[in-house]
Each structure stands twice: as structure tokens, then as C-alpha cells.
N, C-alpha and C. Protein backbone atom coordinates (compact mmCIF):
# COMPACT_ATOMS: atom_id res chain seq x y z
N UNK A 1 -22.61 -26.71 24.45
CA UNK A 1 -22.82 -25.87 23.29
C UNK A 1 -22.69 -26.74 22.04
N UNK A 2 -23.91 -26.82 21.21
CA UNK A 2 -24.15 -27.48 19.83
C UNK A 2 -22.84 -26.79 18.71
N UNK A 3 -22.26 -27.80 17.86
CA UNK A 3 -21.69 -26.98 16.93
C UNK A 3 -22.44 -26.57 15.79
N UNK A 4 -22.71 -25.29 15.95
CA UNK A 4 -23.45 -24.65 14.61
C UNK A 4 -22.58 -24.24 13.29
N UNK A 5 -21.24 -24.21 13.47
CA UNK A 5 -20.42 -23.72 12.33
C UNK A 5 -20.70 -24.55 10.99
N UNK A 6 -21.14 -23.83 10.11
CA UNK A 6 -21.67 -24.59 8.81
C UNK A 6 -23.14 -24.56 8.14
N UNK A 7 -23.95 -24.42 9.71
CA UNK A 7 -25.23 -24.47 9.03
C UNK A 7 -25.51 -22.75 8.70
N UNK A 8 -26.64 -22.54 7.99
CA UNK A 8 -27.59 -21.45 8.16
C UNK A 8 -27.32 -20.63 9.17
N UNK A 9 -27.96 -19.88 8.87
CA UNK A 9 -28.40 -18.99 10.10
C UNK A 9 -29.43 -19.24 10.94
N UNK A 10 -30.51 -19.65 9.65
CA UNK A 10 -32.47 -19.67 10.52
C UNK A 10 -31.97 -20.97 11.29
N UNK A 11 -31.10 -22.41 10.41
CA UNK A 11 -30.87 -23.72 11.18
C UNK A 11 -30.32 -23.60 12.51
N UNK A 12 -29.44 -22.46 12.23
CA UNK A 12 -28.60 -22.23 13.73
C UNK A 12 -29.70 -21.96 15.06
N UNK A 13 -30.09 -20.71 14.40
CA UNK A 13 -30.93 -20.02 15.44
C UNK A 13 -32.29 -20.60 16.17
N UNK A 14 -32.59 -21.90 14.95
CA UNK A 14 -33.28 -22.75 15.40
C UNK A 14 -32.95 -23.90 16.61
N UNK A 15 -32.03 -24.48 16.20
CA UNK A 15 -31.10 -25.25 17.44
C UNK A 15 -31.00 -24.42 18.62
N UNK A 16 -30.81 -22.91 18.64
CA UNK A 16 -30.07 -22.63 19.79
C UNK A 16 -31.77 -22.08 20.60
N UNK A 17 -32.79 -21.71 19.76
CA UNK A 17 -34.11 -21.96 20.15
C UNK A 17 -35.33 -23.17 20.92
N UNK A 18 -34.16 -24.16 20.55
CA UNK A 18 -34.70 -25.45 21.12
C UNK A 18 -34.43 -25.96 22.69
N UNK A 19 -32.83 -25.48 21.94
CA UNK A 19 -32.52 -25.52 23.90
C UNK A 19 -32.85 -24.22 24.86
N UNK A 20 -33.17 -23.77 24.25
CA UNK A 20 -33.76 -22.23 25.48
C UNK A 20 -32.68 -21.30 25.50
N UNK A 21 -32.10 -21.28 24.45
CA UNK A 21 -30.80 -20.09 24.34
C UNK A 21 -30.89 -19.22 23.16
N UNK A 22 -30.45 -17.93 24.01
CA UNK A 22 -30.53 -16.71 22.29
C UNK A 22 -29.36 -16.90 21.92
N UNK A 23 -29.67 -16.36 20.68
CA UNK A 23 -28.61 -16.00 19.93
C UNK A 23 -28.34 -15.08 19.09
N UNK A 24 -27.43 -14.20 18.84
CA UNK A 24 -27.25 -12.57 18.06
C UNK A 24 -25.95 -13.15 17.30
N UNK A 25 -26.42 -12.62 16.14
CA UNK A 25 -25.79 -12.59 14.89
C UNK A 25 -25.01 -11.60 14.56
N UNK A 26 -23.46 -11.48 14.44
CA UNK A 26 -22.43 -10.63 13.85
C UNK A 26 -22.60 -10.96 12.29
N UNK A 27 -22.36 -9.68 11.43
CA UNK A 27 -21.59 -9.87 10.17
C UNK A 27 -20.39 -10.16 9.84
N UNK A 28 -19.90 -11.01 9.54
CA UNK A 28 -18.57 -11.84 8.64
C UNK A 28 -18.07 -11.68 7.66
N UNK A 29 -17.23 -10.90 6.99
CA UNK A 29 -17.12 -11.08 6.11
C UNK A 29 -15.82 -11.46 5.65
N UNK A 30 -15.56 -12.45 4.81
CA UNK A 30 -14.79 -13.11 4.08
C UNK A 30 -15.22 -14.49 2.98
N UNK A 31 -14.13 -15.12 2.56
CA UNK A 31 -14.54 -16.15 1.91
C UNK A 31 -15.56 -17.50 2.17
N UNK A 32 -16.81 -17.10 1.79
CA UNK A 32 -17.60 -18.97 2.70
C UNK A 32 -18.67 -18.01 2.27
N UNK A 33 -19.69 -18.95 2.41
CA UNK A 33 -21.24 -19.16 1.94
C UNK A 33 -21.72 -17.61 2.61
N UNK A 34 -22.63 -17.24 1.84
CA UNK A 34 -23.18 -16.10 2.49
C UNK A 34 -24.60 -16.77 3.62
N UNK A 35 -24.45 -16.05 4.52
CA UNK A 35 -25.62 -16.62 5.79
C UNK A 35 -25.18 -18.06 6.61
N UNK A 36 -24.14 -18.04 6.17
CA UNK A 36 -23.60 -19.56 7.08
C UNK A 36 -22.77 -19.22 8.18
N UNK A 37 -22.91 -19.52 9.44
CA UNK A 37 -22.39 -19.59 10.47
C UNK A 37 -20.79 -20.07 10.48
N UNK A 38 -19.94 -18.96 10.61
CA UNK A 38 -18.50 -19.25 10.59
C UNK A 38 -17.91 -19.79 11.70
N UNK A 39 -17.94 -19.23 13.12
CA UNK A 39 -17.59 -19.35 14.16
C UNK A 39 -18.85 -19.01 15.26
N UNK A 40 -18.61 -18.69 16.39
CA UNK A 40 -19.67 -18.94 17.91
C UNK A 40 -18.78 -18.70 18.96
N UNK A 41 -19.45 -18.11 19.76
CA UNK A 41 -19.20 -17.67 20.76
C UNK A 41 -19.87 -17.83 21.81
N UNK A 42 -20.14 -19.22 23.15
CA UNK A 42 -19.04 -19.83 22.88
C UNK A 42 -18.85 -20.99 21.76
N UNK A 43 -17.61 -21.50 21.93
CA UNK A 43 -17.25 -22.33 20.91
C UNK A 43 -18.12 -23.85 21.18
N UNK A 44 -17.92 -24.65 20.11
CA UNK A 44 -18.56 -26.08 20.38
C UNK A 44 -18.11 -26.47 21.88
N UNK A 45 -18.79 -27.14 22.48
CA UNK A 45 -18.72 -28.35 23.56
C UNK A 45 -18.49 -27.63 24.78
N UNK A 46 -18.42 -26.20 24.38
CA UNK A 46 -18.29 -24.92 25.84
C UNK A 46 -19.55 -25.90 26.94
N UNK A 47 -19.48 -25.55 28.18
CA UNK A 47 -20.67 -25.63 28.97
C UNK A 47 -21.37 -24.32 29.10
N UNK A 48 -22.60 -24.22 28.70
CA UNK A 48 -23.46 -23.18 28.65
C UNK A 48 -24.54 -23.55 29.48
N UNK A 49 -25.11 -22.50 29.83
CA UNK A 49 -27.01 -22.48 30.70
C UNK A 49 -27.82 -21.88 29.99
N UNK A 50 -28.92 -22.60 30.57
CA UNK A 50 -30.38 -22.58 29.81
C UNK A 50 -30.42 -20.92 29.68
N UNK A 51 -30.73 -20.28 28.49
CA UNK A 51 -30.60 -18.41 28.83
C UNK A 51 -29.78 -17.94 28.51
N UNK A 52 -28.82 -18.67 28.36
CA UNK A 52 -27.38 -17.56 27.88
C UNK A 52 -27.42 -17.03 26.43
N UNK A 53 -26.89 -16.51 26.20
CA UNK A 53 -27.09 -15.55 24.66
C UNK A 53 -25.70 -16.71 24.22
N UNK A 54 -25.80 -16.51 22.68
CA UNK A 54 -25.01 -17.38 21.85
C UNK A 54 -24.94 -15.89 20.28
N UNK A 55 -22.81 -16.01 20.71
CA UNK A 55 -22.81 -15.07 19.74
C UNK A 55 -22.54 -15.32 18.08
N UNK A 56 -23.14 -15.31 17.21
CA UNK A 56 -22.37 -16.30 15.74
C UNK A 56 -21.71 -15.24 14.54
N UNK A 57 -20.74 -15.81 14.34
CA UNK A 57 -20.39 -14.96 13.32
C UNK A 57 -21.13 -15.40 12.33
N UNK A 58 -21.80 -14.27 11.04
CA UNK A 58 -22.67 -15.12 9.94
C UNK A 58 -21.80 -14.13 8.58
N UNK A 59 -21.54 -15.12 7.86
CA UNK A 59 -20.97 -14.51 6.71
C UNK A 59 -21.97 -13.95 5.63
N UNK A 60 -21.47 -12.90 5.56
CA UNK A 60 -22.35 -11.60 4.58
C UNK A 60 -21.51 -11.08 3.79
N UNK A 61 -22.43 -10.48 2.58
CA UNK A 61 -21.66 -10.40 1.02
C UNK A 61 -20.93 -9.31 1.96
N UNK A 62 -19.96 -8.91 1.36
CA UNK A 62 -19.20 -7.77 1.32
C UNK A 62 -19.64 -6.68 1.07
N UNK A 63 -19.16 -5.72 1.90
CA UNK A 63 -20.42 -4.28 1.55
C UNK A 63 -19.72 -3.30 0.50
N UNK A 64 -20.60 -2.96 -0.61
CA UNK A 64 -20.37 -2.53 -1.60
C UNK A 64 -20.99 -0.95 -1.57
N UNK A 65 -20.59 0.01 -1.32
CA UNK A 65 -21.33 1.31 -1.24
C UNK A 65 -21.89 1.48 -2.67
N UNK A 66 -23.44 1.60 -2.61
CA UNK A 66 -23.92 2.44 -3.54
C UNK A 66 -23.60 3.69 -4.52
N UNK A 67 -23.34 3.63 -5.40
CA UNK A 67 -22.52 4.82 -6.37
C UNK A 67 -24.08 5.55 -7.02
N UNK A 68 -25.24 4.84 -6.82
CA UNK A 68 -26.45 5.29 -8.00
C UNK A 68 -26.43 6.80 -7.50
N UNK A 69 -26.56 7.62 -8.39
CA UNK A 69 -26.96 9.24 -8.24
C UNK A 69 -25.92 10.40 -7.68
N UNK A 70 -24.82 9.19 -7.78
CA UNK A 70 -23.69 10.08 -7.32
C UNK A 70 -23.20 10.75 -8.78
N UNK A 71 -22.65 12.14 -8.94
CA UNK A 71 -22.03 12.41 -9.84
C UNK A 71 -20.67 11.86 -10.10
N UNK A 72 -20.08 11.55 -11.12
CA UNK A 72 -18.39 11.20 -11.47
C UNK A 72 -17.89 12.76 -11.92
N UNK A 73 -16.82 13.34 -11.14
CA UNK A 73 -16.30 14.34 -11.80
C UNK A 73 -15.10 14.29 -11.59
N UNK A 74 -14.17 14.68 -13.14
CA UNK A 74 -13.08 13.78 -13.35
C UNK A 74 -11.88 14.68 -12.56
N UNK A 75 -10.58 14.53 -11.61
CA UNK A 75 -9.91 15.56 -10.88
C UNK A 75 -8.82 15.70 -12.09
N UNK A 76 -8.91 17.24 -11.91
CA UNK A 76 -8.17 17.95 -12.65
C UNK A 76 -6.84 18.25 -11.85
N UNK A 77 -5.86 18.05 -13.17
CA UNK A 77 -4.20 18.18 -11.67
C UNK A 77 -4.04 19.78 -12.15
N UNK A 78 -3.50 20.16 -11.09
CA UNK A 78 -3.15 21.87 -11.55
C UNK A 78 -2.05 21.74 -12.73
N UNK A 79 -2.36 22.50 -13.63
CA UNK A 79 -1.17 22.94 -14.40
C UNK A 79 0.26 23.29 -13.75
N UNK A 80 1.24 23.57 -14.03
CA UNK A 80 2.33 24.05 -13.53
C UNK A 80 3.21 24.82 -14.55
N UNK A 81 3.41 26.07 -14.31
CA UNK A 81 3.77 26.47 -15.47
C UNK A 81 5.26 25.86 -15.71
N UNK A 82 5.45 26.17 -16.88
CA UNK A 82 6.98 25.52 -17.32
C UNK A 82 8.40 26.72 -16.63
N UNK A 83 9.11 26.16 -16.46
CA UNK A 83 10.43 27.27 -15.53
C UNK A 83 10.82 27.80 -16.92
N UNK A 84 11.09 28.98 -16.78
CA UNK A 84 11.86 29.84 -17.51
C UNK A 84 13.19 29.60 -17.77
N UNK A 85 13.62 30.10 -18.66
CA UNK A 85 15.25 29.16 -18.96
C UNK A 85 16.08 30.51 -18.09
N UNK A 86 17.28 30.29 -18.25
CA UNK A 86 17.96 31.37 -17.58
C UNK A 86 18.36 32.41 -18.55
N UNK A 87 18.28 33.44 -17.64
CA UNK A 87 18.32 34.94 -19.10
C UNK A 87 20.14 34.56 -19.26
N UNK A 88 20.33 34.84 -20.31
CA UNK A 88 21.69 34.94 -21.39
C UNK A 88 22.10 35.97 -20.55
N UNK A 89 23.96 35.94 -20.39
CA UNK A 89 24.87 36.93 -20.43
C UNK A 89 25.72 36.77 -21.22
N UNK A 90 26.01 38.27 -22.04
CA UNK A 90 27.02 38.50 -22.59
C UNK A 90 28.30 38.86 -22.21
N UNK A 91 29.05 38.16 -22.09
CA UNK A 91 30.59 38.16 -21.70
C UNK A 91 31.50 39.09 -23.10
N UNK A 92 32.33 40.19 -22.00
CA UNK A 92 32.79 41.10 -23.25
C UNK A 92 34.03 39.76 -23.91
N UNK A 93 34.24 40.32 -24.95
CA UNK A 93 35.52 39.12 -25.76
C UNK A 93 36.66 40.68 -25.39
N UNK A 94 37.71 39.47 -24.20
CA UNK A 94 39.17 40.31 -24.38
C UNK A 94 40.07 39.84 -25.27
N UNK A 95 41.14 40.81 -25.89
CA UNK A 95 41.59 40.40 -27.29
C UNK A 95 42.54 39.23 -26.14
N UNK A 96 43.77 38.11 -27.05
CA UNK A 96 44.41 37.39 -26.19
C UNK A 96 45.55 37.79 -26.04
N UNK A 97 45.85 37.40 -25.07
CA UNK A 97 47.77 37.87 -24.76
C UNK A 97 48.57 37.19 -25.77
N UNK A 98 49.14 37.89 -25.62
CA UNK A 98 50.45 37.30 -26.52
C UNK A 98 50.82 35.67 -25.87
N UNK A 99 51.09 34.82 -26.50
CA UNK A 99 51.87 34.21 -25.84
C UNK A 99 53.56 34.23 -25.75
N UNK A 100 53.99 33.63 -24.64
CA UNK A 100 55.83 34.02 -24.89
C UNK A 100 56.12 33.00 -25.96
N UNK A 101 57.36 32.67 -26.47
CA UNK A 101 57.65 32.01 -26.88
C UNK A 101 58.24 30.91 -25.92
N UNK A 102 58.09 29.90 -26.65
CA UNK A 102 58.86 29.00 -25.49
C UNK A 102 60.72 29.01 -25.19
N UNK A 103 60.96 28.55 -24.24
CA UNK A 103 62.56 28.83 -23.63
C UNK A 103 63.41 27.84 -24.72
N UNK A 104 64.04 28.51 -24.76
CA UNK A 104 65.44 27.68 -26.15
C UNK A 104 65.79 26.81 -25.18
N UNK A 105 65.89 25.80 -26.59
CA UNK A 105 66.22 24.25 -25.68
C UNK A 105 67.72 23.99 -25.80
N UNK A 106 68.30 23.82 -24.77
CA UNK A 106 69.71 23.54 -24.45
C UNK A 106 70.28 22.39 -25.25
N UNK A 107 71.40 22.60 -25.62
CA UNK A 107 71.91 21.09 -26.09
C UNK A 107 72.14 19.94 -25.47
N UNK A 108 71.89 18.91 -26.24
CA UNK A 108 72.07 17.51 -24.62
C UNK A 108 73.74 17.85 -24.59
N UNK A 109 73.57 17.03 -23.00
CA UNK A 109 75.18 17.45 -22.38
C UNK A 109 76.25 16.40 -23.16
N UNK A 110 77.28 16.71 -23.53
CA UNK A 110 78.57 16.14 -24.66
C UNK A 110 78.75 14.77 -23.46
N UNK A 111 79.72 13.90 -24.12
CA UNK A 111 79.53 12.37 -23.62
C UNK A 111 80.56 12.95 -22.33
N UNK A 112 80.65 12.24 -21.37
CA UNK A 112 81.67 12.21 -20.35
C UNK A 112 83.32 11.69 -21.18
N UNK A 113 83.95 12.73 -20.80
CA UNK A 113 85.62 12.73 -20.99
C UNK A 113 86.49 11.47 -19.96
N UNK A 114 86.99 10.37 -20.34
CA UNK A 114 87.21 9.60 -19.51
C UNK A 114 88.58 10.16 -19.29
N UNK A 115 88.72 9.82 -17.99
CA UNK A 115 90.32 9.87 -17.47
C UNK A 115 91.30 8.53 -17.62
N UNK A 116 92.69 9.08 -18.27
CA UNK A 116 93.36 7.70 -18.34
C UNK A 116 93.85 7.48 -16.65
């Protein structure tokens, strides 16, 4: 098997025409020449027979879907209405308790009486 990786396509398909072998072309796509033979199937220096099909990957632009005649219509997000705040309660006002007064404060305790 010739290494075709690099050339053409028509160059490829020509080589593999010379020796008496087909060859079918995959699309490729990534970075490298458009119509240039990336890889093969089989690979270089494979042993092949007169007849065998030869598969090539061929790199092709990247497929770009057609937009012509399509309408653009812009998506609308649903509104949402805003939450309602929480309804007010009125709490009755109870008058306040009295408070007590506070407890009378004791006198500090007199010094300790020593014993003779």
C-alpha cells in the first residue's frame, strides 16, 4: 500500500487507479487542507491485492447549515408575575404591667468580731 496521506484526492485516487485498486472517500473534518488525504485504510506499507478497495479519509470544510430563508424569531421568556408581599396584621397593643419594684438591698455583712 502507497502512502497517499498528503496528496489530493484526484492524486490519490489516481495512484490507487494505477495499481488496479478502488478507492472510497470518507469526509474529515478537522484542521489540514481541504481535499487532502489525512489517513487510509489500509495504512502505508499494509500488503494489499490487486482489487481491494482503499478507504481515505479526505478533509472537508466543515459543514455549515444553511440559515438563507429561514426566519429569526427572537424567544420571548415568560413574564413572571412579581410575589405579593405578605398581608399586614394588626396586633392589639396590651396596656403594660406594672413592673415590681426591685427587692431592697441588704446591707453588706459588718466585719468579723475577732475572738481574744
Amino acid at each position: 500500500m502507497p502512502n497517499l496521506v498528503g496528496l489530493q484526492i484526484e492524486v490519490a485516487m489516481g495512484k490507487l487507479a494505477e495499481m488496479h485498486l478502488a478507492g472510497t472517500a470518507n469526509p474529515w473534518t478537522g484542521q489540514c487542507e481541504v481535499s487532502t488525504v489525512v489517513s487510509t485504510a489500509p495504512p502505508a506499507g499494509a500488503l494489499i491485492r490487486t482489487g481491494d478497495t482503499v478507504m481515505l479519509d479526505v478533509c472537508s470544510p466543515a459543514a455549515i447549515p444553511s440559515v438563507i430563508g429561514i426566519d429569526i424569531v427572537p424567544t420571548i421568556e415568560p413574564s413572571i408575575p412579581p410575589i405579593p408581599p405578605p398581608p399586614t396584621i394588626q396586633l392589639p397593643v396590651l396596656p403594660a404591667e406594672p413592673v415590681p419594684p426591685p427587692p431592697p438591698v441588704k446591707p453588706p455583712c459588718p466585719p468579723p468580731i475577732p475572738f481574744p
